[in-house]
Protein backbone atom coordinates (compact mmCIF):
# COMPACT_ATOMS: atom_id res chain seq x y z
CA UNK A 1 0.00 0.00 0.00
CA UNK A 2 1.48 3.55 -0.82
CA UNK A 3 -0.50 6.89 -0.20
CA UNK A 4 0.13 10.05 -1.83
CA UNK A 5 -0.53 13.16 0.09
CA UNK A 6 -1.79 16.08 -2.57
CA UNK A 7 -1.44 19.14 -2.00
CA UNK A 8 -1.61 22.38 -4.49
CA UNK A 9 -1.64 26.14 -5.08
CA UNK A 10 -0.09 27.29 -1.81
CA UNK A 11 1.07 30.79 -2.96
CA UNK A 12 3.01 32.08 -0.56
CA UNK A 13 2.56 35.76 -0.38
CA UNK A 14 -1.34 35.29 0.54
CA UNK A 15 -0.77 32.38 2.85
CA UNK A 16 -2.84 31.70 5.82
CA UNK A 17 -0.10 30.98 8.66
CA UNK A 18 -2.34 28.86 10.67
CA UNK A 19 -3.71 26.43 7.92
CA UNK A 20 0.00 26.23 6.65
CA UNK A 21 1.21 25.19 10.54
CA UNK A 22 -2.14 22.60 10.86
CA UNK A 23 -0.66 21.39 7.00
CA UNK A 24 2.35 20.42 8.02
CA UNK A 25 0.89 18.56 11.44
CA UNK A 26 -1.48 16.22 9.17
CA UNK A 27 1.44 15.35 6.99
CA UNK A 28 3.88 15.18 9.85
CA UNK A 29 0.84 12.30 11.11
CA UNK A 30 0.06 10.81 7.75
CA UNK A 31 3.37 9.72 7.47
CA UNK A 32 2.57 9.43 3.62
CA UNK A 33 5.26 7.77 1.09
CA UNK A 34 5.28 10.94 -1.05
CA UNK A 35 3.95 14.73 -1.03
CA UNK A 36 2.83 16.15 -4.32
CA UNK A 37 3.07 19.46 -4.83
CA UNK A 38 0.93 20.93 -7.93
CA UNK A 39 2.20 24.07 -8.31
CA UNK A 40 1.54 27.83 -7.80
CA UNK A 41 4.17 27.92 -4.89
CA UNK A 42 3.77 31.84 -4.76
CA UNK A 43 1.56 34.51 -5.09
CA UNK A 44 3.88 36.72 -7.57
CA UNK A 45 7.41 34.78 -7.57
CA UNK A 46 9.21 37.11 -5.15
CA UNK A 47 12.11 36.07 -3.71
CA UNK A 48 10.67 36.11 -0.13
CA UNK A 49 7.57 34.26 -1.28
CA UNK A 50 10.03 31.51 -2.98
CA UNK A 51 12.17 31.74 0.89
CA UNK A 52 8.76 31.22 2.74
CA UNK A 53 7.85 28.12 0.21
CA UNK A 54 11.22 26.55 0.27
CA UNK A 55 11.46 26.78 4.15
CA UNK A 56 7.73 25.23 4.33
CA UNK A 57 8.83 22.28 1.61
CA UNK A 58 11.92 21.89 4.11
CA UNK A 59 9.81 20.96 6.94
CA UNK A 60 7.89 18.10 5.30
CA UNK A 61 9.89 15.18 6.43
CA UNK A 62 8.02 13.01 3.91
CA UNK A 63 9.68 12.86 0.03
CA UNK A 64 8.57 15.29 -2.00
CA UNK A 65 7.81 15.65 -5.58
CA UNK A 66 6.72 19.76 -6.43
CA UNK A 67 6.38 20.95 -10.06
CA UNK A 68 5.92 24.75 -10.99
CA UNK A 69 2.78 26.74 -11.60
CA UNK A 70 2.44 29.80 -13.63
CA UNK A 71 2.22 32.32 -10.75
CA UNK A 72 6.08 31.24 -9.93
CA UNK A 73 7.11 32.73 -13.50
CA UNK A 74 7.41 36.54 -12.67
CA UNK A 75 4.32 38.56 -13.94
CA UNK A 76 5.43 42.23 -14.27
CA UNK A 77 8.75 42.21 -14.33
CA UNK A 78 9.07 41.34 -17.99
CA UNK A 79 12.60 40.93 -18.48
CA UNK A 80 13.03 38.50 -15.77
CA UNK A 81 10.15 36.67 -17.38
CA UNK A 82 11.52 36.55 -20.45
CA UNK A 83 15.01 35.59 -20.01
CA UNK A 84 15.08 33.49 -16.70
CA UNK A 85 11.51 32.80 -15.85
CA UNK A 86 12.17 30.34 -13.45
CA UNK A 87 15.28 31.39 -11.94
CA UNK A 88 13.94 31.93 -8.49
CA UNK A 89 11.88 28.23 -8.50
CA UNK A 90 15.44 26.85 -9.36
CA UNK A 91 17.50 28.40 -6.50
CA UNK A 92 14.53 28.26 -3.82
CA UNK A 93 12.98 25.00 -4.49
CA UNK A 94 14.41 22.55 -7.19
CA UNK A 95 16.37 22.53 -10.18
CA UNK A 96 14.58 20.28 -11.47
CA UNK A 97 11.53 21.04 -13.30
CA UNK A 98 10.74 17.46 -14.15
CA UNK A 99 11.32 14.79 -11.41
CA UNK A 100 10.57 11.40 -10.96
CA UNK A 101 9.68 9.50 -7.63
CA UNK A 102 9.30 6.15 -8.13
CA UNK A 103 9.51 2.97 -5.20
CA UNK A 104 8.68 -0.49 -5.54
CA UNK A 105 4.62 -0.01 -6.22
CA UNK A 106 4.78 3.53 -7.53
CA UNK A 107 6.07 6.30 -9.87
CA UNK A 108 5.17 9.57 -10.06
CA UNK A 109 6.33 11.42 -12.52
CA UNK A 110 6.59 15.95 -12.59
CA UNK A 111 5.90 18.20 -15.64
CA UNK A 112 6.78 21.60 -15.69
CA UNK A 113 3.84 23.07 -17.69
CA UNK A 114 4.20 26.84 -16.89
CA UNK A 115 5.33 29.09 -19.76
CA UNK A 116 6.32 32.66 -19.94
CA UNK A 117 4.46 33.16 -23.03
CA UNK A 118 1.47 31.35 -22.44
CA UNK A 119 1.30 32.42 -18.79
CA UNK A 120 -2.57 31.08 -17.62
CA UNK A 121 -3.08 27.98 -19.33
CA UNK A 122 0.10 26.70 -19.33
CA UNK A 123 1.60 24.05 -22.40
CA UNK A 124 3.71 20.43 -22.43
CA UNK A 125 6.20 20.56 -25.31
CA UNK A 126 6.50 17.64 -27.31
CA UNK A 127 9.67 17.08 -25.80
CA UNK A 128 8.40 16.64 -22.99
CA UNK A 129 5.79 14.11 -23.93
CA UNK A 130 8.73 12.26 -25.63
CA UNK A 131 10.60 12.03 -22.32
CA UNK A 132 7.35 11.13 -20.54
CA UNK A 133 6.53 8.37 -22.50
CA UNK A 134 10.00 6.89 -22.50
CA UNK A 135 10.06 7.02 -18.82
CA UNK A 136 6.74 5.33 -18.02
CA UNK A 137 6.84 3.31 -20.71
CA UNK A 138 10.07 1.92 -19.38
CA UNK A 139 8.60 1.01 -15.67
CA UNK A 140 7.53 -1.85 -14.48
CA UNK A 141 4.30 -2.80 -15.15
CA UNK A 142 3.34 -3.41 -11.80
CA UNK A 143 3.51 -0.20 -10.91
CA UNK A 144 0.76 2.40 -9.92
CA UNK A 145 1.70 5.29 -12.50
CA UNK A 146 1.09 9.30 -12.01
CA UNK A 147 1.54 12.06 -13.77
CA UNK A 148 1.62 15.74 -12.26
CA UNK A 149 1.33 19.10 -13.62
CA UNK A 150 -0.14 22.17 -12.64
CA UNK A 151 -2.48 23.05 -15.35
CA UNK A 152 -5.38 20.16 -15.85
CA UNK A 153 -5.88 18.08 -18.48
CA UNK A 154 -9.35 18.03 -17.51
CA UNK A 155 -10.43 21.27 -16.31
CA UNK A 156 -13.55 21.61 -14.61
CA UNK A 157 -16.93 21.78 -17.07
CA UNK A 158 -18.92 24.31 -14.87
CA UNK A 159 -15.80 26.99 -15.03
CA UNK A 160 -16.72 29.57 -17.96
CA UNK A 161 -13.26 30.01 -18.63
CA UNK A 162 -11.68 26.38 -17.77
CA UNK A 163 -8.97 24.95 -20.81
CA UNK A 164 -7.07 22.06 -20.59
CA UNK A 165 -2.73 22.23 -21.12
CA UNK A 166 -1.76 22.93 -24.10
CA UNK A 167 -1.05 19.71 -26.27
CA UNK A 168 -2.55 17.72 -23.15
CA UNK A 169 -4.37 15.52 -25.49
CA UNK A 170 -1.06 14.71 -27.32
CA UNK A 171 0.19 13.68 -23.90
CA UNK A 172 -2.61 11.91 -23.15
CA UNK A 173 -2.57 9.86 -26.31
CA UNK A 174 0.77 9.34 -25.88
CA UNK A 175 0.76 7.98 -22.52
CA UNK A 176 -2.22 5.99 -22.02
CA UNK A 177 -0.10 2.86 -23.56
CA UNK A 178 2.12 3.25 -21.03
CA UNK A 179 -0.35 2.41 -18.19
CA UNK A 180 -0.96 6.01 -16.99
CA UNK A 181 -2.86 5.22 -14.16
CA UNK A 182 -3.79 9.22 -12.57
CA UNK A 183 -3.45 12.43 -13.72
CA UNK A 184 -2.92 15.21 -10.42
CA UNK A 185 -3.45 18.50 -10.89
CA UNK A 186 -4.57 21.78 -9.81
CA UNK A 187 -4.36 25.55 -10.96
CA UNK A 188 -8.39 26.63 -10.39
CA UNK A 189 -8.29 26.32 -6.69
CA UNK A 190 -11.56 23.74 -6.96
CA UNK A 191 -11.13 19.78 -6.15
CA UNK A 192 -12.88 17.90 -8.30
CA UNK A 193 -12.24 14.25 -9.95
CA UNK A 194 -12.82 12.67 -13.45
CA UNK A 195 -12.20 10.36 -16.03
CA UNK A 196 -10.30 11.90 -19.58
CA UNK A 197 -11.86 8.90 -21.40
CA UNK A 198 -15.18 10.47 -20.97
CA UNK A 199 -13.74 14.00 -22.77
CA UNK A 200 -10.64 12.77 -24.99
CA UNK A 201 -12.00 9.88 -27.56
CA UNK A 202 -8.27 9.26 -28.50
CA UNK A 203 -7.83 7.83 -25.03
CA UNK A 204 -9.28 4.18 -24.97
CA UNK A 205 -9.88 3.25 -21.33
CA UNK A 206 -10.47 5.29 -17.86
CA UNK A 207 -7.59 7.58 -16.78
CA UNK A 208 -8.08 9.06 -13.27
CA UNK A 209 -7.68 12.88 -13.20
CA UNK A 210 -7.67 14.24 -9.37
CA UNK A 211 -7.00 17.99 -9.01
CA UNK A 212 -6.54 19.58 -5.48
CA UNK A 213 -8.28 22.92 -3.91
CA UNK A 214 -6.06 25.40 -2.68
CA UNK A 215 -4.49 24.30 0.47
CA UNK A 216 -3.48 26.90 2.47
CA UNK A 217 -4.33 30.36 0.17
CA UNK A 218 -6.31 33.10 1.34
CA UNK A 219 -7.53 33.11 -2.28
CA UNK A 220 -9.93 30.17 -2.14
CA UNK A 221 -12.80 31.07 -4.49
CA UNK A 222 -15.59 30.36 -2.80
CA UNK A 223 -14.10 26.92 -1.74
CA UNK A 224 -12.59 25.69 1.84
CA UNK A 225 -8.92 25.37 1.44
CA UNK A 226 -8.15 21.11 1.00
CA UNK A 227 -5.81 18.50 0.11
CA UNK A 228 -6.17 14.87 -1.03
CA UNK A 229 -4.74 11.81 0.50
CA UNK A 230 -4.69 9.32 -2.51
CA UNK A 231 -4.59 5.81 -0.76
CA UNK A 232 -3.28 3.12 -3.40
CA UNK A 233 -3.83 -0.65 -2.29
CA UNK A 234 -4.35 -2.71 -5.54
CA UNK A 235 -6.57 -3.38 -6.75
CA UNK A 236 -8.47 -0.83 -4.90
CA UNK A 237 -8.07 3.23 -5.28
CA UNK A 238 -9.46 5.66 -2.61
CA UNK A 239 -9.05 9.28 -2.79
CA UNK A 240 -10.16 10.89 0.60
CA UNK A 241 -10.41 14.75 0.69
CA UNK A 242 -9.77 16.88 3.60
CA UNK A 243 -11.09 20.55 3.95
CA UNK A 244 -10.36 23.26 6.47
CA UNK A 245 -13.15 23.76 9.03
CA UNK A 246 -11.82 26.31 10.74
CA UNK A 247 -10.18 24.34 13.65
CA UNK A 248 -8.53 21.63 11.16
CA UNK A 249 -8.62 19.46 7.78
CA UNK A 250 -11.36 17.06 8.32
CA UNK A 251 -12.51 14.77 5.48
CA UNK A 252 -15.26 15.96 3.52
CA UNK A 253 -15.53 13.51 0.82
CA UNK A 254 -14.71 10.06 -0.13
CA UNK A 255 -14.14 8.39 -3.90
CA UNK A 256 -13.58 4.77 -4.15
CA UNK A 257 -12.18 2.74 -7.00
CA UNK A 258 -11.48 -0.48 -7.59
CA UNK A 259 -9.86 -2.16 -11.32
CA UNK A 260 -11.47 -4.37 -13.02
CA UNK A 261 -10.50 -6.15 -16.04
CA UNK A 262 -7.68 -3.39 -16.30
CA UNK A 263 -9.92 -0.59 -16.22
CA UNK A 264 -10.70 1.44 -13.09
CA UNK A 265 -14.49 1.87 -12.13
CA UNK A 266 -15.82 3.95 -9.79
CA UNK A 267 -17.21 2.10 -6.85
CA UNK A 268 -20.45 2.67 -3.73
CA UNK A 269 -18.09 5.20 -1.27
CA UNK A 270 -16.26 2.91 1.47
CA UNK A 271 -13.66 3.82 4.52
CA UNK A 272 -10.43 4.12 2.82
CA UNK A 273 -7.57 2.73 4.51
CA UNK A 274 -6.08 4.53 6.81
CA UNK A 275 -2.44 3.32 7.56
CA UNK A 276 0.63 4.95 7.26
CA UNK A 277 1.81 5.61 3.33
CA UNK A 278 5.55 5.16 3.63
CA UNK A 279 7.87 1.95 2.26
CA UNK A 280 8.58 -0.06 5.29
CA UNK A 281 12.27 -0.90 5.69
């Protein structure tokens, strides 16, 4: 059994202290074998928002696996968004824009999807989806398989201005033979959950597609703030979703799935497990 603990849109900058501090408790607790981060780190990819996020990433004693959003490229200051976009992310976070986690039942694999040209909707170059594919296509078969980005490849269908990445479907088509299992997300600061077979008809069986809330913004748009935990215990799937109540994250929602036939279907809601996430030594 693995769990993931999702997380997304933190932008430091318009923090709320207190949800941050309560964060970092429930994943101290969780114990879970990785922390996704979806992006958005900062408010406006300053150098003491990228401080405050790299000191917060610091205390997470879990792994972590973060991946850029487009409010860490610089907004108005145009040259640094030009010529060094993510120079900050690099030297406060990670240098690398694409990383991998992978154990013995899981891989998880980063995109970097924010551009300085195409600053809201974000875009995966071909490249990219090259790399990708090589990459999951090369793990084992056995293994659960993620992808993350910060912009969706299935953005919400009540949001009047929602888009998927750009050339998201090209990634999708390209990895579904791999065995992509989930697709995390986040970017619109709503959690919601899908299946890209039932809006892409060049994918041929269900992908997952999981994007988180904010988790600890004042900028929460008409939602609570929230994070997943994303319990993995084949052949079963259970995505539990915690929301701030004002004292603490307390689960909200619960989606169960199970695979079938070597498809996932949804299943009636269930308790999802609730042990600890992390590879046992």
């Amino acid at each position: 059994m693995r769990m993931i603990a999702h997380i997304s849109d933190l932008h430091f900058g318009m923090e709320d202290e207190r949800i941050a501090g309560r964060l970092l408790e429930d994943l101290e607790g969780i114990d879970p074998s990785v922390v996704v981060i979806s992006g958005d780190l900062t408010q406006r990819a300053r150098k003491r928002q990228f401080e405050a996020a790299g000191a917060f990433i610091r205390k997470i004693t879990a792994p972590c696996l973060v991946v850029p959003g487009n409010h860490d490229i610089p907004l108005y200051d145009v040259i640094r968004r030009t010529l060094t976009p993510l120079h900050r992310y690099r030297h406060h976070i990670t240098a690398d824009l694409n990383p991998v986690f992978e154990d013995d039942e899981l891989i998880v694999l980063g995109a970097n999807t924010a551009r300085a040209a195409n600053f809201k909707n974000g875009r995966i170059s071909e490249a990219q989806i090259q790399m990708l594919a090589d990459r999951l296509c090369s793990a084992g078969r056995h293994l659960f398989k993620v992808l993350v980005s910060h912009h969706p490849f299935l953005p919400p269908l009540d949001h009047p201005y929602a888009a998927s990445v750009g050339r998201g479907g090209l990634a999708a088509e390209a990895l579904e033979p791999c065995g992509l299992d989930l697709l995390l997300a986040g970017h619109y600061h709503r959690g919601y959950m899908g299946d890209l077979q039932s809006r892409d008809s060049t994918v041929k069986r269900p992908i997952i597609v999981a994007q988180a809330g904010t988790a600890i913004s004042k900028r929460t748009r008409g939602e609570r703030n929230s994070y997943d935990r994303i319990i993995i215990d084949p052949p079963d799937l259970c995505f539990d979703r915690y929301a701030w109540d004002g004292r603490g994250f307390v689960k909200t929602k619960t989606t169960r799935f199970k695979k079938v036939g070597g498809a996932w279907q949804l299943q009636p809601q269930d308790i999802c497990g609730t042990r600890s996430g992390r590879a046992q030594a």
